[in-house]
N, C-alpha and C. Protein backbone atom coordinates (compact mmCIF):
# COMPACT_ATOMS: atom_id res chain seq x y z
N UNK A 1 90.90 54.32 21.06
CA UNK A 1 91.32 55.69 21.24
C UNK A 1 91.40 56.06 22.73
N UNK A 2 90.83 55.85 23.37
CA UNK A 2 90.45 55.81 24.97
C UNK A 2 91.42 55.39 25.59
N UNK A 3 91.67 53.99 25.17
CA UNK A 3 92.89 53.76 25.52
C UNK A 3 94.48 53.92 25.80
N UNK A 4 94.50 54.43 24.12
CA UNK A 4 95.46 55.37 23.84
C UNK A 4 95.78 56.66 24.60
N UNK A 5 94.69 57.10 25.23
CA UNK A 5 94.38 58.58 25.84
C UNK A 5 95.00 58.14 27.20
N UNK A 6 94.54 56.94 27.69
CA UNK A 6 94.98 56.57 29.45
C UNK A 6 96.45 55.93 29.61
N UNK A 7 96.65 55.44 28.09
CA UNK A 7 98.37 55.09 28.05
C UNK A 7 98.92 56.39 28.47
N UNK A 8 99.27 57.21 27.49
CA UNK A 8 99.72 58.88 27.49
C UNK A 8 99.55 59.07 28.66
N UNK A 9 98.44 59.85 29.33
CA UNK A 9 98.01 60.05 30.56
C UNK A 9 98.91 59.35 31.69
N UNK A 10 99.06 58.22 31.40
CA UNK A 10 100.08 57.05 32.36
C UNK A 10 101.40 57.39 32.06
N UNK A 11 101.95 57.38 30.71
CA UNK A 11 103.07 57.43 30.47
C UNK A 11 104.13 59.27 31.08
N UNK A 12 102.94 60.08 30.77
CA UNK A 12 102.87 61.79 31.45
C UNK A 12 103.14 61.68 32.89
N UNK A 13 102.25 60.88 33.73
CA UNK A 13 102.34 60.82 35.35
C UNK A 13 103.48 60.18 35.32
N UNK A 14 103.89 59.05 34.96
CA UNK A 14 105.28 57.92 35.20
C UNK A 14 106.24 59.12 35.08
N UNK A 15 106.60 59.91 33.87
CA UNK A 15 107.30 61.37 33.95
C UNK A 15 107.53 62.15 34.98
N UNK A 16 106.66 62.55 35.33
CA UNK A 16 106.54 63.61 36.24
C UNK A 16 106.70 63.39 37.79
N UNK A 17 106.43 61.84 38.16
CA UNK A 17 107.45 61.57 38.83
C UNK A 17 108.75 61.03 39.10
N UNK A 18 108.89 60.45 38.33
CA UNK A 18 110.33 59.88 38.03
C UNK A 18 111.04 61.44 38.13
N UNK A 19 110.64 62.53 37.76
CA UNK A 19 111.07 63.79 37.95
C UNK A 19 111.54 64.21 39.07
N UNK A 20 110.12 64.18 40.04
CA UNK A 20 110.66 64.15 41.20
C UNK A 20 111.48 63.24 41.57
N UNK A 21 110.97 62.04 41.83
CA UNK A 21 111.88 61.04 42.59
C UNK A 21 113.24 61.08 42.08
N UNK A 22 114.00 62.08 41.30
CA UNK A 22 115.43 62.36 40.83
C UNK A 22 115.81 63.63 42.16
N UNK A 23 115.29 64.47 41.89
CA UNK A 23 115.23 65.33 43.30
C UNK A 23 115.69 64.49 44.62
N UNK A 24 114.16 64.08 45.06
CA UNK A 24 114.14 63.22 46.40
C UNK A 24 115.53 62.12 46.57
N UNK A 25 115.29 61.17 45.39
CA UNK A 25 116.39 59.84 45.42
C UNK A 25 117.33 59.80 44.02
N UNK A 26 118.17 60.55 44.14
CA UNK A 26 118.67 60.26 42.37
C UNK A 26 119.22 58.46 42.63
N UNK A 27 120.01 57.69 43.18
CA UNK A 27 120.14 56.62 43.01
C UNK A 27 118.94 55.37 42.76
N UNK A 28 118.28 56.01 43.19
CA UNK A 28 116.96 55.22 43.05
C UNK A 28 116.49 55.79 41.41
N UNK A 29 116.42 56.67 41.33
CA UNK A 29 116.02 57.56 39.97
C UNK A 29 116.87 56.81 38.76
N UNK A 30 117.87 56.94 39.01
CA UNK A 30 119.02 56.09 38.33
C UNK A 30 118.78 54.83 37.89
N UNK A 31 118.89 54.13 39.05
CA UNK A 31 118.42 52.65 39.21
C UNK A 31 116.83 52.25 37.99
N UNK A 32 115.63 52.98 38.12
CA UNK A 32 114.53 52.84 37.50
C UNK A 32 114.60 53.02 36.53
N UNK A 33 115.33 54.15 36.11
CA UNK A 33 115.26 54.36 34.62
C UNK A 33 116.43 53.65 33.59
N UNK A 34 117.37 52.87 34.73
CA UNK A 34 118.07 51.94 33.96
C UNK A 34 117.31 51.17 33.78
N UNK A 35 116.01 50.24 34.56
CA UNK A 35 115.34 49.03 34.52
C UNK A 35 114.26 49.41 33.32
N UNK A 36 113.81 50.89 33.46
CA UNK A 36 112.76 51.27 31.91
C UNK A 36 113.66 50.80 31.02
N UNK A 37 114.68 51.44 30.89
CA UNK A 37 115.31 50.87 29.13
C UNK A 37 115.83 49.51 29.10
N UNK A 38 116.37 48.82 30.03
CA UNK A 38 116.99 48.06 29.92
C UNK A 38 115.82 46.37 30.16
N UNK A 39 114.98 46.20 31.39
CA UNK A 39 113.86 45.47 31.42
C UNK A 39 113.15 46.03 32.11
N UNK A 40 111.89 46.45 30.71
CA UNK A 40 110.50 47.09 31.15
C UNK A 40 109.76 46.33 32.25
N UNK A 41 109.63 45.14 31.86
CA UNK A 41 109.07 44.64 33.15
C UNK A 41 109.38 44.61 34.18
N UNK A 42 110.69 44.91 34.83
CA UNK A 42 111.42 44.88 36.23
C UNK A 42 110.70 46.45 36.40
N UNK A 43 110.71 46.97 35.29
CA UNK A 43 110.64 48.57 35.65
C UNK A 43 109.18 48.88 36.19
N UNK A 44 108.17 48.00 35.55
CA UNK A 44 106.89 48.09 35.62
C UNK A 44 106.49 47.38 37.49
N UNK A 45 106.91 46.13 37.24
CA UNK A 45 107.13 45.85 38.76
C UNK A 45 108.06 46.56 40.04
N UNK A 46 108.72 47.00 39.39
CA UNK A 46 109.51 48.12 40.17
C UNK A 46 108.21 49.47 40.92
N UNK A 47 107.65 49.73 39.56
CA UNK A 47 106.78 51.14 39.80
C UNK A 47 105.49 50.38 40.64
N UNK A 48 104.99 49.22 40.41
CA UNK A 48 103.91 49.16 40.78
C UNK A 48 104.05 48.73 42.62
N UNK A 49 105.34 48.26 42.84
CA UNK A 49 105.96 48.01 44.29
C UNK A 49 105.84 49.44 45.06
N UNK A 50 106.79 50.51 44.38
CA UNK A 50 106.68 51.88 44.94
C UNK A 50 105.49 52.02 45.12
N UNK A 51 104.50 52.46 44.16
CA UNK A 51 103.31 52.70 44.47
C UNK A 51 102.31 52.21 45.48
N UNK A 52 102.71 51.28 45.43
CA UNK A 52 101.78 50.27 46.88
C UNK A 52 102.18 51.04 47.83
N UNK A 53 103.46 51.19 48.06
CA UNK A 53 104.14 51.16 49.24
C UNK A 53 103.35 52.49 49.61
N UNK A 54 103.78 53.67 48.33
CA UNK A 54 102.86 55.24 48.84
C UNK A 54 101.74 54.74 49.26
N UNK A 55 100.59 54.01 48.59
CA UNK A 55 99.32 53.86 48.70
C UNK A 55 99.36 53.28 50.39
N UNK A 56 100.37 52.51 50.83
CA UNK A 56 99.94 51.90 52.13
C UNK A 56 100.99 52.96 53.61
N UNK A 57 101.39 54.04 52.92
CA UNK A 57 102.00 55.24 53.54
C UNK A 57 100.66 56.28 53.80
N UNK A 58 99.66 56.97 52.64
CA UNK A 58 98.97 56.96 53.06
C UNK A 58 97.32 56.37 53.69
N UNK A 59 97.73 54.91 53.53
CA UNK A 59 96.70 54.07 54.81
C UNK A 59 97.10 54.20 56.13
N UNK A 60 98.05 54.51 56.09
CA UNK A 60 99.04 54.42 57.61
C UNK A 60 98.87 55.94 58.07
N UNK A 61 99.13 56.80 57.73
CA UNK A 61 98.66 58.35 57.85
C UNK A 61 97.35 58.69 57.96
N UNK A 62 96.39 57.62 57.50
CA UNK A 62 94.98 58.18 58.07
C UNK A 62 94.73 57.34 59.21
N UNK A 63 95.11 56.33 59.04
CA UNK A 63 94.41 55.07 59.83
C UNK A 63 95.53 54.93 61.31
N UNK A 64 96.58 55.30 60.88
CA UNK A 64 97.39 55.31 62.49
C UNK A 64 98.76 56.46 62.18
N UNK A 65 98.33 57.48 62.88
CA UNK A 65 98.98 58.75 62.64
C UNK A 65 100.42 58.68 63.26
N UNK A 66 100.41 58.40 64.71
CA UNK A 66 101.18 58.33 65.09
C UNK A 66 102.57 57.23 64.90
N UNK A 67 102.22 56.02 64.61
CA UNK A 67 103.09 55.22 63.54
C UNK A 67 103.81 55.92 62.30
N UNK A 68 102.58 57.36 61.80
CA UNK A 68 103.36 57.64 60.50
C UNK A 68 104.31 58.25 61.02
N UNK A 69 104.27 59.26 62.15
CA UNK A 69 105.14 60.44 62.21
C UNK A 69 106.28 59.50 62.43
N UNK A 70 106.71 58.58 63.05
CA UNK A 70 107.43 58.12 63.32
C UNK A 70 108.24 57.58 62.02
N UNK A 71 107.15 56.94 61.58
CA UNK A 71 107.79 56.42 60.15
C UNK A 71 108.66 57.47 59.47
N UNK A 72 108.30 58.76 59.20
CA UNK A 72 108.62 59.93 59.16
C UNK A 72 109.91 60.35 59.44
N UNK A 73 110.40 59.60 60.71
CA UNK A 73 111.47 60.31 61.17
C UNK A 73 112.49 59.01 60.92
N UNK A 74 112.11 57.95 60.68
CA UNK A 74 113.25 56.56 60.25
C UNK A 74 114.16 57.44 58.69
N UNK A 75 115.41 56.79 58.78
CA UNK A 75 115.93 57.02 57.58
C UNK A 75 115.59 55.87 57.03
N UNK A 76 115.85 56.01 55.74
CA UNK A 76 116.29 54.48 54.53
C UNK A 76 116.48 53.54 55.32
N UNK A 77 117.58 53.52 55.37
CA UNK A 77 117.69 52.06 55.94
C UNK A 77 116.90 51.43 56.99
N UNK A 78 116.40 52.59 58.06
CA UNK A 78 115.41 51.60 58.97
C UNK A 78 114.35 51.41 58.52
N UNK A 79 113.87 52.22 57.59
CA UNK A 79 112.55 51.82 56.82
C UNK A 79 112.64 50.42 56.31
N UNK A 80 114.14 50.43 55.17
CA UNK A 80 113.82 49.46 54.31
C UNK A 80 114.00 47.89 55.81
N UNK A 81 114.44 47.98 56.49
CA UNK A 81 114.56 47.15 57.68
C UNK A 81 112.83 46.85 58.13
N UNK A 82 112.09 47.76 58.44
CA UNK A 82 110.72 47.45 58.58
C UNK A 82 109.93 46.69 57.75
N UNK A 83 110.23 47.65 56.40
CA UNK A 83 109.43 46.57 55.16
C UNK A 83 110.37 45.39 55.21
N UNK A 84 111.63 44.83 55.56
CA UNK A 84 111.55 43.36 55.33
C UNK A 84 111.20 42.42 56.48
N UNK A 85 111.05 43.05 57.49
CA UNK A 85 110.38 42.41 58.75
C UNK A 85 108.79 42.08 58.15
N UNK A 86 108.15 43.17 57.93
CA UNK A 86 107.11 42.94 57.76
C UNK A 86 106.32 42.16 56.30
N UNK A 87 107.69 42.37 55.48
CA UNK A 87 107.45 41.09 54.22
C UNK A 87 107.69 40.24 54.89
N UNK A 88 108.40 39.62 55.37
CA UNK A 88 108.50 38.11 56.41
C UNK A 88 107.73 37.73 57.03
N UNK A 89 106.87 38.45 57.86
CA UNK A 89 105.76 38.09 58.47
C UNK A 89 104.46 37.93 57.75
N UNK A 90 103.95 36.49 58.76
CA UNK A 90 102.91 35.70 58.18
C UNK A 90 101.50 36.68 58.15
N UNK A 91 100.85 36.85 57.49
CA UNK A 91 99.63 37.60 57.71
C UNK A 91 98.28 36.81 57.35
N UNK A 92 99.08 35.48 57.15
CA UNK A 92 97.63 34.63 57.06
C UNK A 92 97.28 34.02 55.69
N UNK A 93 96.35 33.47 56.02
CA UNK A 93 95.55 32.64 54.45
C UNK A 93 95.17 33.70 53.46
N UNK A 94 94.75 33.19 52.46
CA UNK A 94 94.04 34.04 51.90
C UNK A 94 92.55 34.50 52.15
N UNK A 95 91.81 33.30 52.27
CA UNK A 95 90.67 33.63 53.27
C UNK A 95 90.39 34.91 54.38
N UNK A 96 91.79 35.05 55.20
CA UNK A 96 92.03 35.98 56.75
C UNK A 96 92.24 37.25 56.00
N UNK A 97 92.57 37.13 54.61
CA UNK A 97 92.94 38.94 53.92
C UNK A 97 91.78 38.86 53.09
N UNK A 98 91.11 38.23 52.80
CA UNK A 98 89.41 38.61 52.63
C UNK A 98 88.89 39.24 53.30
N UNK A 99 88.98 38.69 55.06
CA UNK A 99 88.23 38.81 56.13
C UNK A 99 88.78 40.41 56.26
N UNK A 100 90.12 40.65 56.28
CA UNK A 100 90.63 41.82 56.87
C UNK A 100 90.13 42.90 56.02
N UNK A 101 89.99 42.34 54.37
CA UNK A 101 89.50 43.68 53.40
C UNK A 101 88.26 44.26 53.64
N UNK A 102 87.02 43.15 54.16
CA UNK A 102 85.70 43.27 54.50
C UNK A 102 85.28 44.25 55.73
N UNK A 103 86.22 43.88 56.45
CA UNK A 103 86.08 44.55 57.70
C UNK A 103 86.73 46.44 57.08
N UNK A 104 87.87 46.50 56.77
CA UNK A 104 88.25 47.71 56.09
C UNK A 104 87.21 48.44 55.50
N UNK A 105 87.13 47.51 54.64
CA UNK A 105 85.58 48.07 54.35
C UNK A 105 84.26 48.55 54.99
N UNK A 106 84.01 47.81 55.78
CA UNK A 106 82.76 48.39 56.54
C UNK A 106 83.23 49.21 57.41
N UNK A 107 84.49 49.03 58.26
CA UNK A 107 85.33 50.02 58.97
C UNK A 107 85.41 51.95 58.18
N UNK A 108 85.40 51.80 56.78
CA UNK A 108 85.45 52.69 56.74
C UNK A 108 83.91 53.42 56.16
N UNK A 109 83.77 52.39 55.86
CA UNK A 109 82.45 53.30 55.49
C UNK A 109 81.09 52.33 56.19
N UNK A 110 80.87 52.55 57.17
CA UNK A 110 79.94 51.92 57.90
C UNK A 110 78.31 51.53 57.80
N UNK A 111 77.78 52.64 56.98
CA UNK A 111 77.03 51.86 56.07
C UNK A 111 76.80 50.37 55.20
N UNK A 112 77.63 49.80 55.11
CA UNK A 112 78.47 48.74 54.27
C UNK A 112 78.12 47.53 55.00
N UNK A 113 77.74 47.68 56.43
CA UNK A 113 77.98 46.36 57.66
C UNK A 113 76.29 46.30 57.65
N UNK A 114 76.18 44.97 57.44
CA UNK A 114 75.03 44.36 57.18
C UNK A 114 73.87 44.41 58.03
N UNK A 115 74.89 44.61 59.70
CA UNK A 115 73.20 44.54 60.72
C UNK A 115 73.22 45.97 60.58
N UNK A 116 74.29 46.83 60.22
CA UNK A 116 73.51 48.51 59.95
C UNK A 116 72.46 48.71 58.88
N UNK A 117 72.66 47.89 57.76
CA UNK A 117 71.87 48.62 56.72
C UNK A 117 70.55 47.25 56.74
N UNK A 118 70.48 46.71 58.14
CA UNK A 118 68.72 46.00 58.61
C UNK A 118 68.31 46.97 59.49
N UNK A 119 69.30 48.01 60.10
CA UNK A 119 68.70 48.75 60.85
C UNK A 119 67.84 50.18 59.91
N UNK A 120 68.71 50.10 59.14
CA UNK A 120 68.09 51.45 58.33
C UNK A 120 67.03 50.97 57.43
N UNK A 121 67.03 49.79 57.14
CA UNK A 121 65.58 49.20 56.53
C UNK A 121 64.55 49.26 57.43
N UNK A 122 64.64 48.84 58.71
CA UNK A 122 64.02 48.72 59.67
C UNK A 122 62.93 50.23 59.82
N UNK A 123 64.36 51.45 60.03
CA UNK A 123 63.86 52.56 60.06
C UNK A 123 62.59 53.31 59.41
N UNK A 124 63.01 52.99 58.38
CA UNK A 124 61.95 53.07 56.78
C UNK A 124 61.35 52.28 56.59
N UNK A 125 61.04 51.19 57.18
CA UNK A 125 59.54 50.53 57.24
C UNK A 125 58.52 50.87 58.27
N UNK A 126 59.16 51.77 59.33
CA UNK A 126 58.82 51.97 60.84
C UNK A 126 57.87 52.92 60.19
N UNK A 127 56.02 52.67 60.73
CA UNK A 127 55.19 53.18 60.66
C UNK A 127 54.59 54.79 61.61
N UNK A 128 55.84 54.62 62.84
CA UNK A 128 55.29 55.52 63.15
C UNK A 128 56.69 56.02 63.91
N UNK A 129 56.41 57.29 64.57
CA UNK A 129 57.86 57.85 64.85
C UNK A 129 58.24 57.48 66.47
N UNK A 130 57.55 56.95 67.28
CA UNK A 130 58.23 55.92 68.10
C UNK A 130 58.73 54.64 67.47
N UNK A 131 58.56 54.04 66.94
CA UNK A 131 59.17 52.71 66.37
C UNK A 131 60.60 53.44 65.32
N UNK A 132 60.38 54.57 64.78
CA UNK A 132 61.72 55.09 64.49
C UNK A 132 62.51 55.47 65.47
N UNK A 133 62.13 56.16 66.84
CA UNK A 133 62.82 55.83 67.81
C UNK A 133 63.58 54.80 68.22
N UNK A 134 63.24 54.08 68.36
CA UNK A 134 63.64 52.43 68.80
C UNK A 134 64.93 51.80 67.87
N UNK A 135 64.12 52.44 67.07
CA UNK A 135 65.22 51.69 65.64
C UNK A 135 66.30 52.75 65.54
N UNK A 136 66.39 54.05 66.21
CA UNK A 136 67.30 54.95 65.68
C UNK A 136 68.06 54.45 67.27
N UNK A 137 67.66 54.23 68.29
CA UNK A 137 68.50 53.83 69.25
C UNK A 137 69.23 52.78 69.31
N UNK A 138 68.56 52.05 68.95
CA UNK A 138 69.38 50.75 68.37
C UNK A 138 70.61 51.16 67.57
N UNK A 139 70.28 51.31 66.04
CA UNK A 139 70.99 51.83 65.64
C UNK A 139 72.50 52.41 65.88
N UNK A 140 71.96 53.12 66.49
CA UNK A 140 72.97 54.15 67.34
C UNK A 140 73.97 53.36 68.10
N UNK A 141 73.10 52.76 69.29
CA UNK A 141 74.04 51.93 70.31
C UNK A 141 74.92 50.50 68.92
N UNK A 142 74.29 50.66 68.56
CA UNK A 142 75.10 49.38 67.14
C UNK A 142 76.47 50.19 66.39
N UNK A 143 76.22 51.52 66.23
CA UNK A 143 77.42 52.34 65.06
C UNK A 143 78.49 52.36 66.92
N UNK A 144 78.12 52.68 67.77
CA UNK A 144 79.01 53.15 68.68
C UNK A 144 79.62 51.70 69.25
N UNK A 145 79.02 50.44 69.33
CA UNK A 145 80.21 49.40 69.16
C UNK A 145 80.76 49.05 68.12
N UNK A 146 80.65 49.41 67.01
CA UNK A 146 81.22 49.12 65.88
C UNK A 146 82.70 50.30 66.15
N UNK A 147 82.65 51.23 65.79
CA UNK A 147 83.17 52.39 66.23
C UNK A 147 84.40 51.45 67.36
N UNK A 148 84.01 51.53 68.64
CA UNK A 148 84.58 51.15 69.60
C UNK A 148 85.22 49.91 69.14
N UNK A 149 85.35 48.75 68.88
CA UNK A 149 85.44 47.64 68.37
C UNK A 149 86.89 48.11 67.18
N UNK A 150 86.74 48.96 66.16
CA UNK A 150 87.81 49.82 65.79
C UNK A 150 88.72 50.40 66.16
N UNK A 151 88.03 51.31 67.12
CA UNK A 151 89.24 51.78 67.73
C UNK A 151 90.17 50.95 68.73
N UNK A 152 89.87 49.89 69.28
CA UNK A 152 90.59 48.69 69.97
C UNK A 152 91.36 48.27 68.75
N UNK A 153 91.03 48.11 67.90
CA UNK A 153 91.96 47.48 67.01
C UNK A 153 92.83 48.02 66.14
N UNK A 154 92.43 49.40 66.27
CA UNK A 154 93.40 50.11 65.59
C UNK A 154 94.60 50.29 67.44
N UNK A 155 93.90 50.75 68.37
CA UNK A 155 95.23 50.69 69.71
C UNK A 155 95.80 49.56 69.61
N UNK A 156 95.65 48.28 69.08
CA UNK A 156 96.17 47.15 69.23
C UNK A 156 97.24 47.22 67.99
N UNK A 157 97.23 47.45 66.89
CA UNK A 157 98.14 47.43 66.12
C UNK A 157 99.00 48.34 65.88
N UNK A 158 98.57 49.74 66.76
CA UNK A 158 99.30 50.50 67.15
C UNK A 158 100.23 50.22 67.92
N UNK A 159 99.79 49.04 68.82
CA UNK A 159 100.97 48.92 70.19
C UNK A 159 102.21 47.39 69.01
N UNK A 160 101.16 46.76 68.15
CA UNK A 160 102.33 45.90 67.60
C UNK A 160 103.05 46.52 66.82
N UNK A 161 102.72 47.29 65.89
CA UNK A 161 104.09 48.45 65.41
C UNK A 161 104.71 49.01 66.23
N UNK A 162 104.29 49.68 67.30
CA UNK A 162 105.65 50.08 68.04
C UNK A 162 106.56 48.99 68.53
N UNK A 163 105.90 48.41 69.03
CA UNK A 163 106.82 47.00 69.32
C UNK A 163 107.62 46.63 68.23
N UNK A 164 107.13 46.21 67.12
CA UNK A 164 107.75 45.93 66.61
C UNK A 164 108.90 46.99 65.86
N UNK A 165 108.64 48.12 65.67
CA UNK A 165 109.50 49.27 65.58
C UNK A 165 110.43 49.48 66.74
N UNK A 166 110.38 48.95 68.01
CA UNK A 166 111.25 48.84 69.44
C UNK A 166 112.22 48.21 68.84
N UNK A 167 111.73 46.86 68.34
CA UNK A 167 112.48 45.34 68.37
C UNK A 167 113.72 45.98 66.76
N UNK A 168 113.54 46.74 66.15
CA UNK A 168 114.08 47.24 64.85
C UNK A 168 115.24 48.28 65.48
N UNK A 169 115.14 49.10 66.18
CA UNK A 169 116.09 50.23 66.44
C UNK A 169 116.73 49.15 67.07
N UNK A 170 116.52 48.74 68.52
CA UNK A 170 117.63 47.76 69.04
C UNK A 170 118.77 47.01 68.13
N UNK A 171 117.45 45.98 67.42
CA UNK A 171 118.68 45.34 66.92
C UNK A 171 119.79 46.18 65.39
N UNK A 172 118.76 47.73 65.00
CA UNK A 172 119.84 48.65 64.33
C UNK A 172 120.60 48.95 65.45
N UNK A 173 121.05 49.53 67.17
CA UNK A 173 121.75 49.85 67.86
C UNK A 173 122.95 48.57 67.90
N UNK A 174 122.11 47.55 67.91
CA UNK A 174 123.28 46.10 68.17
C UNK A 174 124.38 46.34 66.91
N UNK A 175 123.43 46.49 65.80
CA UNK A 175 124.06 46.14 64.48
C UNK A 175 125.67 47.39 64.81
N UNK A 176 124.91 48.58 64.68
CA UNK A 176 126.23 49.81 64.13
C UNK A 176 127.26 49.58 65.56
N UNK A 177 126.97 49.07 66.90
CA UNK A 177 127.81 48.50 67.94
C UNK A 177 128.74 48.14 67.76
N UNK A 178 128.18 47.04 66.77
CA UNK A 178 129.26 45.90 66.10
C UNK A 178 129.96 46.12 65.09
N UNK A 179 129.67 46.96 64.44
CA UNK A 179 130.21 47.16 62.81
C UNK A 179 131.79 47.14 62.67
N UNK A 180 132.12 48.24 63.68
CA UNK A 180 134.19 48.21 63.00
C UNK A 180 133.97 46.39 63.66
N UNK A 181 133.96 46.40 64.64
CA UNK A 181 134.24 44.64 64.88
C UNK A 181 133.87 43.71 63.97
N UNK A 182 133.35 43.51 63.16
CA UNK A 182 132.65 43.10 62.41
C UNK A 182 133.43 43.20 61.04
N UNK A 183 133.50 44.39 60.65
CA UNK A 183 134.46 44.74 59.37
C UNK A 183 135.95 44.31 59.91
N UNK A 184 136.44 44.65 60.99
CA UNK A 184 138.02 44.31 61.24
C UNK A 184 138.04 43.07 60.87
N UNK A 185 137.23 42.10 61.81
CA UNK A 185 137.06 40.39 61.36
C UNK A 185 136.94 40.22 59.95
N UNK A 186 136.53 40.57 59.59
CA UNK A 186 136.47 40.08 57.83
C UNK A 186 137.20 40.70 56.91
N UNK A 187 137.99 41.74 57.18
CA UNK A 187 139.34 42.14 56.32
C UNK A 187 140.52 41.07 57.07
N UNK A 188 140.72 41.09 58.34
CA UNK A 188 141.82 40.33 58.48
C UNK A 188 141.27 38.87 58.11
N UNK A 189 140.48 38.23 58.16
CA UNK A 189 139.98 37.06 57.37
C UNK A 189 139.81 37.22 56.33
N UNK A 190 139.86 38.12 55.20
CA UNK A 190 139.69 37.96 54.08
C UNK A 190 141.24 38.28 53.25
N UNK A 191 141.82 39.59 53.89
CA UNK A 191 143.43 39.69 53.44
C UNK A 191 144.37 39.00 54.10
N UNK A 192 144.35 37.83 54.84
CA UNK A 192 145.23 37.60 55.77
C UNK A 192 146.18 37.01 54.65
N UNK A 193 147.43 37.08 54.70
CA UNK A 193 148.41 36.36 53.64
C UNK A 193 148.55 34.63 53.95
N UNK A 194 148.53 34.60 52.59
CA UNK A 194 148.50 32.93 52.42
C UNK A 194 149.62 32.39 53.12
N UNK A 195 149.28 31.35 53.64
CA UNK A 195 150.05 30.24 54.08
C UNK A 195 151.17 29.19 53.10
């Protein structure tokens, strides 16, 4: 029965946006709800792709603001140009997206990082309130390189998205440069009358 209750529930939300997303994108709207009737599973992988994508729109909006606004201001097409740059690119073993989830993790909730929570044991074994001193300074100087250590790495991948968002408009400026040249060449190569 429970089950039944979180299908519905699922099947209600899938509604209600597909609602919207007719508003926002009717070709896209179009497109999905041909793949619901026609193959559920394209449709299901379809929805669960979008959804990531929101889910990692807002990771990107908390975690690097200024990337979003930007993102913000790309149309379609340079977006969808970003996501295939960045599907192409290597991000490592599986092991290195362990490493990266762990760190996320303690990154966000800092409690989580192992020499913090020996320090807070530490604290609470500390018999007297100088030795909680000690341990709360510690402490302290420990959350503020952790902290720091973050924020380097969040400026660092800040500066490779822009870069790499540099390297994207250019070669969109090269692309629309070229375009009538580009289209002329391939109509007169494609209609040229037979020989």
């Amino acid at each position: 029965e429970q089950r039944g209750q979180r299908r519905e529930a699922a099947e209600a939300y899938i509604e209600r946006w597909l609602e919207q997303l007719q508003e926002r994108d009717p070709d896209l709207h179009a497109h999905l709800v041909e793949l619901r009737e026609n193959e559920p599973w394209a449709f299901r992988l379809a929805l669960r792709g979008r959804w990531q994508e929101r889910r990692i729109e807002q990771e990107l909006k908390e975690a690097v603001p200024a990337f979003y606004a930007t993102w913000q201001d790309l149309d379609e097409e340079e977006r969808r140009a970003v996501r295939d740059i960045l599907g192409r690119r290597d991000f490592g073993d599986e092991d290195g997206a362990q490493d990266r989830r762990e760190r996320r993790r303690t990154e966000r909730r800092p409690e989580a990082h192992p020499r913090t929570r020996q320090w807070i044991n530490e604290w609470r074994k500390a018999e007297s309130d100088e030795e909680r001193k000690v341990v709360r300074a510690a402490l302290r100087s420990h959350l503020r390189e952790e902290f720091e250590r973050r924020t380097v790495r969040q400026e660092e991948e800040i500066e490779r998205t822009e870069q790499t968002l540099q390297q994207l408009r250019t070669t969109l400026e090269t692309e629309r440069a070229r375009r009538d040249e580009r289209i002329e060449r391939l109509l007169n190569r494609w209609l040229a009358p037979a020989e």
